[in-house]
Protein backbone atom coordinates (compact mmCIF):
# COMPACT_ATOMS: atom_id res chain seq x y z
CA UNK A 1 -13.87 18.18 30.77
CA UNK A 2 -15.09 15.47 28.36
CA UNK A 3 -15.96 18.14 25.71
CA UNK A 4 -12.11 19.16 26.34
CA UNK A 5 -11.48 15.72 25.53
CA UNK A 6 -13.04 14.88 22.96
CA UNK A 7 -11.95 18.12 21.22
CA UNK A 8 -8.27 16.50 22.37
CA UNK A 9 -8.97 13.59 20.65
CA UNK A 10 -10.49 15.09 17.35
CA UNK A 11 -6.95 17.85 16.96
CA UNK A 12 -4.84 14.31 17.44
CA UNK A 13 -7.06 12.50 15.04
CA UNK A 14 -6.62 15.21 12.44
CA UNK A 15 -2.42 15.84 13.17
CA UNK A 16 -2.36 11.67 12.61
CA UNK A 17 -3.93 11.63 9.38
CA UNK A 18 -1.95 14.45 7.92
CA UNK A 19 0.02 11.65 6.29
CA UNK A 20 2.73 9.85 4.79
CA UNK A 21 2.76 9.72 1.52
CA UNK A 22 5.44 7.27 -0.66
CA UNK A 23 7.93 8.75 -2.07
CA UNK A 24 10.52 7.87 -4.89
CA UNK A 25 14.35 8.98 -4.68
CA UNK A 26 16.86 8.37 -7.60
CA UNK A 27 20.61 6.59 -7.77
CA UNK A 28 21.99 7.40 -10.83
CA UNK A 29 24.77 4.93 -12.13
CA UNK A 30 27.50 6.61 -13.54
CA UNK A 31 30.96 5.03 -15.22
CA UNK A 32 32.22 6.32 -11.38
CA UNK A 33 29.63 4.57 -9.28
CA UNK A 34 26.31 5.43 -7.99
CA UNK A 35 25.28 8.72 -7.43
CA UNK A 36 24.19 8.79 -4.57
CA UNK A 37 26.10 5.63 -2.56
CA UNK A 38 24.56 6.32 0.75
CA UNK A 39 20.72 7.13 1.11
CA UNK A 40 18.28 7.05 3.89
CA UNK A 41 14.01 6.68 2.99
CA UNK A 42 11.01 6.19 4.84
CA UNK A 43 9.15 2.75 4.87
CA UNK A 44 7.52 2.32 1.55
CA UNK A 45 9.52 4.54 -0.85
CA UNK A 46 10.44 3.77 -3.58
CA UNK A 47 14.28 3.71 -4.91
CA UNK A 48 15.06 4.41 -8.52
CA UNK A 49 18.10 3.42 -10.77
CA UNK A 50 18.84 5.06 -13.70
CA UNK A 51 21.86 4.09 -15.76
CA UNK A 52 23.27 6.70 -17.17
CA UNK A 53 26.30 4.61 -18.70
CA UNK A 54 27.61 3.44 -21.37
CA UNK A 55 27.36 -0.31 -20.49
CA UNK A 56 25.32 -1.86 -18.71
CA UNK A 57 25.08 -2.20 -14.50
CA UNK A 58 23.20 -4.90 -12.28
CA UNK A 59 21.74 -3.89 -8.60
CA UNK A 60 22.57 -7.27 -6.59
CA UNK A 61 21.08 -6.71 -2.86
CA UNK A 62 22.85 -8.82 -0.08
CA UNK A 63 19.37 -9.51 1.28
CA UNK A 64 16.04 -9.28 -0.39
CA UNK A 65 13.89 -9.73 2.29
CA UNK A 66 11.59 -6.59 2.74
CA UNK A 67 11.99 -5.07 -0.79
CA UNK A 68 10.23 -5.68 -4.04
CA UNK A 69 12.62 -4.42 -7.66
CA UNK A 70 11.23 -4.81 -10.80
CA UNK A 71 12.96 -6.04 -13.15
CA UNK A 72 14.18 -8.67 -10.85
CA UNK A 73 16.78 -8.97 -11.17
CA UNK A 74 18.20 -5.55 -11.93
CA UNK A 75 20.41 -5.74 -14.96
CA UNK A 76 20.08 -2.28 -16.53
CA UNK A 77 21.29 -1.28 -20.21
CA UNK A 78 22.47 2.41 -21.08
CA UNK A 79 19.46 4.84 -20.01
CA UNK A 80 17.38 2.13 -19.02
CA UNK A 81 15.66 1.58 -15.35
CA UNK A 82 14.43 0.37 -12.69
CA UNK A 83 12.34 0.39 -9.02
CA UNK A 84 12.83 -0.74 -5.57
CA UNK A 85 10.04 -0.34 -3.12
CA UNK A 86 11.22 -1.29 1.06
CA UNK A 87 8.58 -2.55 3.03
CA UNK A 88 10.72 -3.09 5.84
CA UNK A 89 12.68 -0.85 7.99
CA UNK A 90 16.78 -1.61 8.08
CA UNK A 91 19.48 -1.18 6.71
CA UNK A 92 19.89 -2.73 2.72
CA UNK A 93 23.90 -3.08 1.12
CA UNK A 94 23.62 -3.65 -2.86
CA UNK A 95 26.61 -3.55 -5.66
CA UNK A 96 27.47 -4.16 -9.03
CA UNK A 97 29.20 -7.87 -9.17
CA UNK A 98 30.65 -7.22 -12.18
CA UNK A 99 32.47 -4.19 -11.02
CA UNK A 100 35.54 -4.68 -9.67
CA UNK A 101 36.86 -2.36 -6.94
CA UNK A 102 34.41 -0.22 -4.00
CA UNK A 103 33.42 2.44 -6.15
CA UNK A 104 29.93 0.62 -7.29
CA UNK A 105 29.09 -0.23 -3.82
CA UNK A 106 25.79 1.55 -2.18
CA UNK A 107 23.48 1.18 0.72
CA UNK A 108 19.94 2.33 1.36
CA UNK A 109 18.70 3.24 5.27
CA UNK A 110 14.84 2.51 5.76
CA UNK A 111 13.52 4.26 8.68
CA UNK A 112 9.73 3.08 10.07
CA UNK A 113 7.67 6.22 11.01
CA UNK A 114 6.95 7.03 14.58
CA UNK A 115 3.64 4.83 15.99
CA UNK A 116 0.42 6.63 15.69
CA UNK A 117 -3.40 6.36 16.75
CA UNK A 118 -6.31 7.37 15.31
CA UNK A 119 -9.49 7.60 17.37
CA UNK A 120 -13.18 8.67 16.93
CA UNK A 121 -15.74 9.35 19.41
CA UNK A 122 -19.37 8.25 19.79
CA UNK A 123 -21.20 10.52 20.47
CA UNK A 124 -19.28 13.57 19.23
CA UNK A 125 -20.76 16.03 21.41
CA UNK A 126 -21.50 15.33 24.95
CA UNK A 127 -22.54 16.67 28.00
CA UNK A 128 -20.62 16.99 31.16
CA UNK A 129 -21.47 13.84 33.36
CA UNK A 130 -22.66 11.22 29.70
CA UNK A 131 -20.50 8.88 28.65
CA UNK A 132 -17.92 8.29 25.70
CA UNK A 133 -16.86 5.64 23.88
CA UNK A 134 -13.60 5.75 21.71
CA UNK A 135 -12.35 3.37 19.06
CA UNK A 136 -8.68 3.54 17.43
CA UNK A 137 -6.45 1.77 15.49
CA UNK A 138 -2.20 1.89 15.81
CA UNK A 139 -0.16 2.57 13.30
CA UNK A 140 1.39 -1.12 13.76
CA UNK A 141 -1.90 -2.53 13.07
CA UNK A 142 -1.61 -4.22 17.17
CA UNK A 143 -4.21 -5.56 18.58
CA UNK A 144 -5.29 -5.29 22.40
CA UNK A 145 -2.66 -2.65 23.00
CA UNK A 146 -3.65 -0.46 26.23
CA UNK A 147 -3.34 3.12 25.91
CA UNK A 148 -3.72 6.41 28.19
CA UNK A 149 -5.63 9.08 27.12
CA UNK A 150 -4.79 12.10 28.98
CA UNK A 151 -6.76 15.46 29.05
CA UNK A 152 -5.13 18.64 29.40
CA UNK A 153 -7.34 22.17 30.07
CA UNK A 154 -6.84 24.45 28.58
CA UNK A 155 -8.42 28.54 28.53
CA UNK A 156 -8.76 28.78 32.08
C-alpha cells in the first residue's frame, strides 16, 4: 500500500511539474482601435503592443498595480513597441487618452493557475510496514497548509 503510494505521489509530482511556461500575446493598434480589445492570459504573460499606425498611441492602464510595461509609460510611435508583464490575477481596463470616442478602449483578463503540490519521498522505495516521510511545497508558496494524501489501489 505505501509502495502504491508513493508511486501516487511520484505520477502527481511529475503531472505538477509539466509546467507553465510565460507566454506573450500581441494587441496591435490600428487607426480603428486595438486589435484585439478584449483578451484573457495566464499570470505572468506577457502583453505586447505594436503600433501599426500612422501616429502615434499611448497605453494608459486605470490601475497599475500587478503589471510591469516598459517603456513606462507607453507612448508608442508608428511601428514601434512595447511589453506588459501581469503578475497579478484580475481584471486590467487601459485606453488611448488622446483618442476620443470607445473605439481605443481595451481590457486584459489575468487568470491565476489552479493550486498545485509537489512532493518527494524519503526513502523512495519502501517496504510494506517502514515508514515515509514526504515534503512539498504549494503552488501559493503557503506555509503550514494541511493536506490529505489519499491512496487509491489500483490492479487488483
Amino acid at each position: 500500500m505505501r509502495k502504491l503510494l508513493l508511486l501516487l505521489a511520484a505520477v502527481s509530482l511529475l503531472a505538477v511539474a509539466g509546467g507553465a511556461f510565460a507566454k506573450t500575446a500581441t494587441v496591435t493598434i490600428t487607426k480603428n482601435g486595438y486589435v484585439p480589445n478584449s483578451l484573457s492570459i495566464a499570470k505572468g504573460d506577457t502583453v505586447q503592443f505594436m503600433n501599426s499606425d500612422t501616429v502615434a498611441h499611448q497605453v494608459v492602464f486605470k490601475s497599475t498595480t500587478g503589471l510591469t510595461c516598459t517603456p513606462n509609460p507607453i507612448v508608442l510611435q508608428p511601428a514601434a513597441g512595447g511589453t506588459c508583464t501581469f503578475q497579478t490575477a484580475g481584471s486590467y481596463s487601459y485606453s488611448d487618452p488622446n483618442v476620443k470616442g470607445n473605439t481605443f478602449r481595451g481590457s486584459i483578463t489575468v487568470t491565476a493557475p489552479p493550486e498545485s503540490l509537489t512532493l518527494t519521498g524519503n526513502p523512495l522505495i519502501l517496504t510494506f510496514g517502514s515508514k515515509a516521510t514526504l515534503t512539498g511545497v504549494l503552488s501559493t508558496q503557503a506555509v503550514g497548509e494541511s493536506i490529505d494524501v489519499l491512496a487509491q489501489p489500483c490492479g487488483a
